[in-house]
PDB file of N, CA and C in Angstrom:
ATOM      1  N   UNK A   1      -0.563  -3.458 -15.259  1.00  0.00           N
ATOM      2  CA  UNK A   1      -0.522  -3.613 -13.809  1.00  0.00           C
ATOM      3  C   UNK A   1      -0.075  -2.296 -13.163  1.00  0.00           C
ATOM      4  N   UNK A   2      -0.513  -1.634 -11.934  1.00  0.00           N
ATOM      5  CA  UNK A   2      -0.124  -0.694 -11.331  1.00  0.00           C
ATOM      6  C   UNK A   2       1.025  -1.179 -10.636  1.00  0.00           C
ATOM      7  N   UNK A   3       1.908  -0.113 -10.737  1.00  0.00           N
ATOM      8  CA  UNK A   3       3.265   0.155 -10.025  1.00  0.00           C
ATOM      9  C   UNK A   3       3.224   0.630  -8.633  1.00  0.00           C
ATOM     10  N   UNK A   4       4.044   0.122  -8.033  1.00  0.00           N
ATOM     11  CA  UNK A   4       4.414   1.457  -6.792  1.00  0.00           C
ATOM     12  C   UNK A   4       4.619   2.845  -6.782  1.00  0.00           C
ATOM     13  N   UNK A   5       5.636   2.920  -7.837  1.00  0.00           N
ATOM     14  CA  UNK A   5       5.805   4.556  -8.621  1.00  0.00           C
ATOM     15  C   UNK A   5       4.772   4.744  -9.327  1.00  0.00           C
ATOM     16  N   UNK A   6       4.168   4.056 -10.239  1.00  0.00           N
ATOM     17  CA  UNK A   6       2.941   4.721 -10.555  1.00  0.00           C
ATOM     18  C   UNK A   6       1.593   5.375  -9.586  1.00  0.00           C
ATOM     19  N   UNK A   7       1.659   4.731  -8.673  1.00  0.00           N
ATOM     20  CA  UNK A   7       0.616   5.217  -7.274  1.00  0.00           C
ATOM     21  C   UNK A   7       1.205   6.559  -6.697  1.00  0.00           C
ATOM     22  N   UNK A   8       2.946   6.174  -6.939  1.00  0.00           N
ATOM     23  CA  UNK A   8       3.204   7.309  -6.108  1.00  0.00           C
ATOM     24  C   UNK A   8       3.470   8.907  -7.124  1.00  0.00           C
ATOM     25  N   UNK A   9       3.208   8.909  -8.334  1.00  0.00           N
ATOM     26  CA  UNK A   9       3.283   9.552  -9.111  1.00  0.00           C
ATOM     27  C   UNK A   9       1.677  10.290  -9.257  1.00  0.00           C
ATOM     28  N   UNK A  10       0.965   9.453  -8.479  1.00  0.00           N
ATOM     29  CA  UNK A  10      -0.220  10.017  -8.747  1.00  0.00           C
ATOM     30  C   UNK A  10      -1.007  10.719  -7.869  1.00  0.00           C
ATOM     31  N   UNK A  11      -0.511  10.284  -6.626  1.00  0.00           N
ATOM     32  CA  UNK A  11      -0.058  11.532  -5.518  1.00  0.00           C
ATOM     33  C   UNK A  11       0.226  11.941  -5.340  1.00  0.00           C
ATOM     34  N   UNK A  12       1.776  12.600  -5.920  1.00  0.00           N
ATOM     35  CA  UNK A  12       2.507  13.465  -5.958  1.00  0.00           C
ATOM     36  C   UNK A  12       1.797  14.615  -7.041  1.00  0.00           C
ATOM     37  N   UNK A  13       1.137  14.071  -7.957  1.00  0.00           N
ATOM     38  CA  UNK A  13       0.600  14.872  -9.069  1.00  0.00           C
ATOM     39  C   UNK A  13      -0.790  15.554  -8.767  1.00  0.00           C
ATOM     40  N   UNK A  14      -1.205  15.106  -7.997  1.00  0.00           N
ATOM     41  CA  UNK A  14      -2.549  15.353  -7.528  1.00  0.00           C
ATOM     42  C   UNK A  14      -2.191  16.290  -6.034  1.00  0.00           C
ATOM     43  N   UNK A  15      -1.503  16.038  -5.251  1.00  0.00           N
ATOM     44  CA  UNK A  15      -0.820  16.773  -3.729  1.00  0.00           C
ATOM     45  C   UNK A  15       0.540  17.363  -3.458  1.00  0.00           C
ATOM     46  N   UNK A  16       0.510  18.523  -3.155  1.00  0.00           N
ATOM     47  CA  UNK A  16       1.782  19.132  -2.723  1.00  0.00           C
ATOM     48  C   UNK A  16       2.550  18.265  -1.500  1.00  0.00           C
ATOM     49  N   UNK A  17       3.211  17.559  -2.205  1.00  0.00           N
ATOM     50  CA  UNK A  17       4.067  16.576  -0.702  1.00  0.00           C
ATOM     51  C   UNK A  17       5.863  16.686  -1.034  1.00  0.00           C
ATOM     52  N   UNK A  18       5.891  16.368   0.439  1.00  0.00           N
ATOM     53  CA  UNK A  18       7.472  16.577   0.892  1.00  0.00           C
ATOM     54  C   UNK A  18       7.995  15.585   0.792  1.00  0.00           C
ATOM     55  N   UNK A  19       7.636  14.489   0.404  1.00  0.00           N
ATOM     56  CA  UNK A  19       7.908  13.003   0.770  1.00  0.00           C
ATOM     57  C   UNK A  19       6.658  11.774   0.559  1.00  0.00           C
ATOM     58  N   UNK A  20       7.200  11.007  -0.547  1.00  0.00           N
ATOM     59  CA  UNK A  20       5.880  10.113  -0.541  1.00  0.00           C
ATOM     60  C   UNK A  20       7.134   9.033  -1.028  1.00  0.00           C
ATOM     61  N   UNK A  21       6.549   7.612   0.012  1.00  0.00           N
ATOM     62  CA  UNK A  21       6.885   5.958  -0.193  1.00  0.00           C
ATOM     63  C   UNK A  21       6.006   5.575  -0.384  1.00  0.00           C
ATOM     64  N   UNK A  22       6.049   4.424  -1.817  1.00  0.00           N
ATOM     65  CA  UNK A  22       4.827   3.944  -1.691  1.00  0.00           C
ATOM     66  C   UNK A  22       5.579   1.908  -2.187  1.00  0.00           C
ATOM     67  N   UNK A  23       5.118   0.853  -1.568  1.00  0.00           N
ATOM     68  CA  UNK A  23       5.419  -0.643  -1.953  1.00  0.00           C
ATOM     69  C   UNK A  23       4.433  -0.950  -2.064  1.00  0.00           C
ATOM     70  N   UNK A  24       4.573  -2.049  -2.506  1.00  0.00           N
ATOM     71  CA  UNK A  24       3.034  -2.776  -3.033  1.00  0.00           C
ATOM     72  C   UNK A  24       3.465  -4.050  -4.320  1.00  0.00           C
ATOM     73  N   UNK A  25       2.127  -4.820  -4.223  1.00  0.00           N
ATOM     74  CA  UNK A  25       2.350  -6.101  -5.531  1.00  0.00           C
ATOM     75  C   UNK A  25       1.556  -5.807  -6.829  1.00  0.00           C
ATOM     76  N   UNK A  26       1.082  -4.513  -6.723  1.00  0.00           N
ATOM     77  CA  UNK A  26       0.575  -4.427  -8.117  1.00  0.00           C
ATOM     78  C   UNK A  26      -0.945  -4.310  -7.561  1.00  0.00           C
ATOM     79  N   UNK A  27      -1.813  -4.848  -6.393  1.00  0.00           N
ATOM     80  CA  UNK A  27      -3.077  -4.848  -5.920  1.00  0.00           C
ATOM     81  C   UNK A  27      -2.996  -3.719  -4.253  1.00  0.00           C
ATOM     82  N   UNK A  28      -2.467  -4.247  -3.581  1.00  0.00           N
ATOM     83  CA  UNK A  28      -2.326  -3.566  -2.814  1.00  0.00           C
ATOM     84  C   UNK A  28      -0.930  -3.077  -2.226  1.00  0.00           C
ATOM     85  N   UNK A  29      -0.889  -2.038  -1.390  1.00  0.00           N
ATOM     86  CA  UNK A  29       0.148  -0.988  -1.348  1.00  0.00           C
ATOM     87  C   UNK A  29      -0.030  -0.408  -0.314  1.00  0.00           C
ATOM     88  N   UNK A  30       1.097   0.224   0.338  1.00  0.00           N
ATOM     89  CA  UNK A  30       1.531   0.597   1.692  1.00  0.00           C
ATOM     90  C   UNK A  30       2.142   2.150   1.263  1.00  0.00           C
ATOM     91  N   UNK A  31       1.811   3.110   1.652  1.00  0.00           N
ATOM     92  CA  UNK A  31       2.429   4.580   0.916  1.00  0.00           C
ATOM     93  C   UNK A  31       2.351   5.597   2.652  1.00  0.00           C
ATOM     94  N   UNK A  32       3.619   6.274   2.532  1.00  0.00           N
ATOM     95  CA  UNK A  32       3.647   7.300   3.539  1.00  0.00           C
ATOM     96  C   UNK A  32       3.632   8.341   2.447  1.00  0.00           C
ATOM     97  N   UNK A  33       2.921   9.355   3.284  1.00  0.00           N
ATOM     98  CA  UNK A  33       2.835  10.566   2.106  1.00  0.00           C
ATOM     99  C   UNK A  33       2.982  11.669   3.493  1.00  0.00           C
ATOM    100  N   UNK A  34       3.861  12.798   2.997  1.00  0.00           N
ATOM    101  CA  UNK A  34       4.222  13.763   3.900  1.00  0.00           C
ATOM    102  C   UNK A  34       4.005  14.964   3.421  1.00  0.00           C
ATOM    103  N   UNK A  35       3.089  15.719   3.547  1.00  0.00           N
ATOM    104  CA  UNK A  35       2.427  16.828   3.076  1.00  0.00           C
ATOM    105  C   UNK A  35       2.105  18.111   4.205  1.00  0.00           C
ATOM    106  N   UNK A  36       2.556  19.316   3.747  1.00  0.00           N
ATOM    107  CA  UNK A  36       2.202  20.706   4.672  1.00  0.00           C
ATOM    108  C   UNK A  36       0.660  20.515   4.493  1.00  0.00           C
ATOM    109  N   UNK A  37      -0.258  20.014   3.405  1.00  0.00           N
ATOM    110  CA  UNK A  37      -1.667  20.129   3.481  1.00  0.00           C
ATOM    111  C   UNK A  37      -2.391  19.150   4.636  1.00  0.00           C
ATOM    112  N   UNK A  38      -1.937  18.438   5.190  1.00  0.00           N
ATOM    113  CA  UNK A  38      -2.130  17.811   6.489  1.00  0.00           C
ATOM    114  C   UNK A  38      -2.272  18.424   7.704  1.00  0.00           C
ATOM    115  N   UNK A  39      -1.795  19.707   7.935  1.00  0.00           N
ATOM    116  CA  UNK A  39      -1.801  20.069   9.030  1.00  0.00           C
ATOM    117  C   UNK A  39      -3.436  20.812   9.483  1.00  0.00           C
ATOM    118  N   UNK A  40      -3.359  20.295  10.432  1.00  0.00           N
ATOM    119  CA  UNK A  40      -4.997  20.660  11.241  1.00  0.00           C
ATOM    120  C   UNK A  40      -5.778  19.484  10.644  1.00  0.00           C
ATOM    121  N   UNK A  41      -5.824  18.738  10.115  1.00  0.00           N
ATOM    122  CA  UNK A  41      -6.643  17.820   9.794  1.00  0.00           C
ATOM    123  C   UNK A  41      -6.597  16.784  10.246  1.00  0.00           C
ATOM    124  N   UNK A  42      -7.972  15.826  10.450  1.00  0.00           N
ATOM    125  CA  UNK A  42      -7.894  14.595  10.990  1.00  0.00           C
ATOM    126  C   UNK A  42      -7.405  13.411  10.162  1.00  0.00           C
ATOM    127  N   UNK A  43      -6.857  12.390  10.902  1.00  0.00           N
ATOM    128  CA  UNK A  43      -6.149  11.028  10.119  1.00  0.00           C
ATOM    129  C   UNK A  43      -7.133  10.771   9.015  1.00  0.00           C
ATOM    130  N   UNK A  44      -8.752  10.824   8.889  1.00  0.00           N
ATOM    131  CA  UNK A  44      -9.777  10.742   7.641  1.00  0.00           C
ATOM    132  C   UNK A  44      -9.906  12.158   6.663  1.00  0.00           C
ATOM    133  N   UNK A  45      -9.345  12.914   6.645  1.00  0.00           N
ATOM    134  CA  UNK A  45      -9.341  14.238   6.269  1.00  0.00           C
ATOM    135  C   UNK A  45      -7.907  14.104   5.728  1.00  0.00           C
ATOM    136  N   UNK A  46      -7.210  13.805   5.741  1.00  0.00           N
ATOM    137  CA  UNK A  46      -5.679  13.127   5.250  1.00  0.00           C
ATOM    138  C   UNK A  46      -5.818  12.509   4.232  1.00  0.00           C
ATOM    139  N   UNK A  47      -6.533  11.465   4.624  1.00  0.00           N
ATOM    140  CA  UNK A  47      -6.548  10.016   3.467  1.00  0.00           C
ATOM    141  C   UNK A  47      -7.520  10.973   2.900  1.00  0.00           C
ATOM    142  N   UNK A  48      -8.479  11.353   2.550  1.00  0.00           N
ATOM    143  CA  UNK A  48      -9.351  11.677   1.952  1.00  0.00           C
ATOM    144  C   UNK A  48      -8.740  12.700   1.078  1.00  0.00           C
ATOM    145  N   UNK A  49      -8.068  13.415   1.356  1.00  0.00           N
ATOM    146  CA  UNK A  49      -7.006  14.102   0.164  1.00  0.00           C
ATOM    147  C   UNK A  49      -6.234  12.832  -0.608  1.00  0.00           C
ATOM    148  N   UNK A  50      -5.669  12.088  -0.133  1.00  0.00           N
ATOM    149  CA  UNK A  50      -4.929  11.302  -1.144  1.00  0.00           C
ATOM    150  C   UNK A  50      -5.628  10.397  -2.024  1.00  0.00           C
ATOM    151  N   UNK A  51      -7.203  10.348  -1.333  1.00  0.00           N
ATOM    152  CA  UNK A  51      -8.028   9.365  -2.474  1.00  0.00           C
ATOM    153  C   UNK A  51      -8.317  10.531  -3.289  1.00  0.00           C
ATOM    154  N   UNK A  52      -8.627  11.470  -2.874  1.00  0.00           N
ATOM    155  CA  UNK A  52      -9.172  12.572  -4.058  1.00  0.00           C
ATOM    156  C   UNK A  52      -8.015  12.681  -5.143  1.00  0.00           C
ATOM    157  N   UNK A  53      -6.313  12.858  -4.488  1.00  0.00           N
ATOM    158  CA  UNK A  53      -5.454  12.949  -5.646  1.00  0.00           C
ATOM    159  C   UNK A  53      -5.296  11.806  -6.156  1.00  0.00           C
ATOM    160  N   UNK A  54      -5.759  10.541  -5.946  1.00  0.00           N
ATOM    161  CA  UNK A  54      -5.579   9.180  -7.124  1.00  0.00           C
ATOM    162  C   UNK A  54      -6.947   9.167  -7.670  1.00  0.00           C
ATOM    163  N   UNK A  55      -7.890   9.749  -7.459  1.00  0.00           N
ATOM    164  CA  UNK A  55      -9.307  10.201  -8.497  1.00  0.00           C
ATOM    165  C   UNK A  55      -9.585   8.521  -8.831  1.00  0.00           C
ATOM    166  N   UNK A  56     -10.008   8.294  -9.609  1.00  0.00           N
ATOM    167  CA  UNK A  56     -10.749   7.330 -10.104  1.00  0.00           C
ATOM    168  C   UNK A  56      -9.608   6.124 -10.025  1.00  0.00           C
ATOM    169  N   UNK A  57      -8.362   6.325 -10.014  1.00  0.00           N
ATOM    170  CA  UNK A  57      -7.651   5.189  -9.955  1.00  0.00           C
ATOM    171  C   UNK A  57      -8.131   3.912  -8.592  1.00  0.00           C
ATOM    172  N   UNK A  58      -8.176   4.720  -7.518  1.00  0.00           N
ATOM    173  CA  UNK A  58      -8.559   4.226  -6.185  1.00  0.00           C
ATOM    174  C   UNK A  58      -9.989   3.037  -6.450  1.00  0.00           C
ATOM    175  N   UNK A  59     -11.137   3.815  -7.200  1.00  0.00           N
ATOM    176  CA  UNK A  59     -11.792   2.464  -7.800  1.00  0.00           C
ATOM    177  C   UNK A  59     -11.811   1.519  -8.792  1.00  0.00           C
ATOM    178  N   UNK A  60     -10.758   2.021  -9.873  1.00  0.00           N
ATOM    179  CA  UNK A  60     -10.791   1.265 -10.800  1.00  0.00           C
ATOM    180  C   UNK A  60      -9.437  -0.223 -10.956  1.00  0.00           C
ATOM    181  N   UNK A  61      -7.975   0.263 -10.164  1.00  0.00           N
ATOM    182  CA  UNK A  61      -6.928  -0.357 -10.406  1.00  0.00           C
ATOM    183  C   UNK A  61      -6.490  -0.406  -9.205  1.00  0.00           C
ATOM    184  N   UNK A  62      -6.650   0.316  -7.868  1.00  0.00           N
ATOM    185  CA  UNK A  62      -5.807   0.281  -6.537  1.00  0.00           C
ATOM    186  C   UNK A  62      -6.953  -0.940  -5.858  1.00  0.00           C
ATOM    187  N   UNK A  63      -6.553  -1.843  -5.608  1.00  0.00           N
ATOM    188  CA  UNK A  63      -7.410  -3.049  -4.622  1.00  0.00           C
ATOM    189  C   UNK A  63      -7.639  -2.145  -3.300  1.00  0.00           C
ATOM    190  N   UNK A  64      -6.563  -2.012  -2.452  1.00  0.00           N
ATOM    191  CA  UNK A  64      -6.573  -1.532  -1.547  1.00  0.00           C
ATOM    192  C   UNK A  64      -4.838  -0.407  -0.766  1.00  0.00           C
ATOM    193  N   UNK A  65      -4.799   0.176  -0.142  1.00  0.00           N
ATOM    194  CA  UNK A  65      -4.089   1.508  -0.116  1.00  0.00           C
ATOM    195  C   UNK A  65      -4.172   1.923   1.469  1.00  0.00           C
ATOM    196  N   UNK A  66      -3.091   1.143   1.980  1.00  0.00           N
ATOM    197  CA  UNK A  66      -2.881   1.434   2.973  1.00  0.00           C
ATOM    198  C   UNK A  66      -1.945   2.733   3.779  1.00  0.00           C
ATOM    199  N   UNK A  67      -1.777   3.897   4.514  1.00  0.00           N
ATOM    200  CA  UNK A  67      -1.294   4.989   4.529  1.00  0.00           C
ATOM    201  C   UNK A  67      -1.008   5.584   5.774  1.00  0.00           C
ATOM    202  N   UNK A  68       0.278   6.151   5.806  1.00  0.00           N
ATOM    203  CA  UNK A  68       0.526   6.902   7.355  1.00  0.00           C
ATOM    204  C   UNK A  68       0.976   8.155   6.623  1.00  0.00           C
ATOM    205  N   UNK A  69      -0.118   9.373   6.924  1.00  0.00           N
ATOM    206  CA  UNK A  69      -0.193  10.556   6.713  1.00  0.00           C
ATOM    207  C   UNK A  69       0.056  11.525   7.835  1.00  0.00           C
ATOM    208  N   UNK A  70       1.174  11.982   7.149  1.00  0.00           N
ATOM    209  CA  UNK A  70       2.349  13.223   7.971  1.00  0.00           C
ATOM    210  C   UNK A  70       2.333  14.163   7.854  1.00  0.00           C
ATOM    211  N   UNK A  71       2.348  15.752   8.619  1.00  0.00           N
ATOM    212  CA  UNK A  71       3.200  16.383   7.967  1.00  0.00           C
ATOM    213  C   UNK A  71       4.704  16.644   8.587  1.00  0.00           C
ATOM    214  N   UNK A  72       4.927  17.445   7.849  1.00  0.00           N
ATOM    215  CA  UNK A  72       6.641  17.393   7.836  1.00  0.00           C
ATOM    216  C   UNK A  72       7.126  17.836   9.436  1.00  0.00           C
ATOM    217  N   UNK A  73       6.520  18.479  10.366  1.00  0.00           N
ATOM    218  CA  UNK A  73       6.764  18.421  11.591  1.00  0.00           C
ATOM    219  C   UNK A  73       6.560  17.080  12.021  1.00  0.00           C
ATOM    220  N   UNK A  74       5.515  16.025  11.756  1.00  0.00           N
ATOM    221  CA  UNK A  74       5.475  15.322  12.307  1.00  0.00           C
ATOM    222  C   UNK A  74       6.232  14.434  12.402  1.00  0.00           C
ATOM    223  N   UNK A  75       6.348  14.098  10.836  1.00  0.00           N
ATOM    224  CA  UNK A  75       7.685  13.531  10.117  1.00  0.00           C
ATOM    225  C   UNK A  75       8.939  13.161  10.668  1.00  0.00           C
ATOM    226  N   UNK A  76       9.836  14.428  10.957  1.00  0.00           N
ATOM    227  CA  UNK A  76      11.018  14.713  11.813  1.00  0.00           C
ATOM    228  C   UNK A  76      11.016  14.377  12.915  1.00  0.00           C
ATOM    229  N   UNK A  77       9.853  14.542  13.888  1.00  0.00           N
ATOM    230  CA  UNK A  77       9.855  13.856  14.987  1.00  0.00           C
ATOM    231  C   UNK A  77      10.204  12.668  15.751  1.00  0.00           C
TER     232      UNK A  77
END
């Protein structure tokens, strides 16, 4: 079964981030991820980095992956 830490281990491994939460039941999951590679990019240009850093997991074991993508200015705010 996928973990919470395991999701979030796999974004962290895949993306330079300042901060990543991730909960969930094993199917689906709720993750803030706070990354300097966010900046200038749109809210789909965000997520689309974090599906690229969970690679094949996203179709094979993540049901679904819900996300509020930051960066660290925004963050603090």
């Amino acid at each position: 079964m996928v973990t919470p830490e395991s999701v979030k281990q796999g974004i962290e491994a895949g993306l330079a981030c300042e901060h990543v939460e991730v909960l969930g039941d094993g199917q689906h999951f709720q993750a803030l991820v706070v990354s300097r590679e966010f900046a200038g990019k749109s809210r789909v240009q965000r997520h689309q980095l974090v599906y690229k850093a969970l690679g094949e997991r996203m179709r094979e074991e993540i049901h679904a992956l819900s996300m509020r993508t930051l960066t660290p200015e925004e963050w603090t705010s």
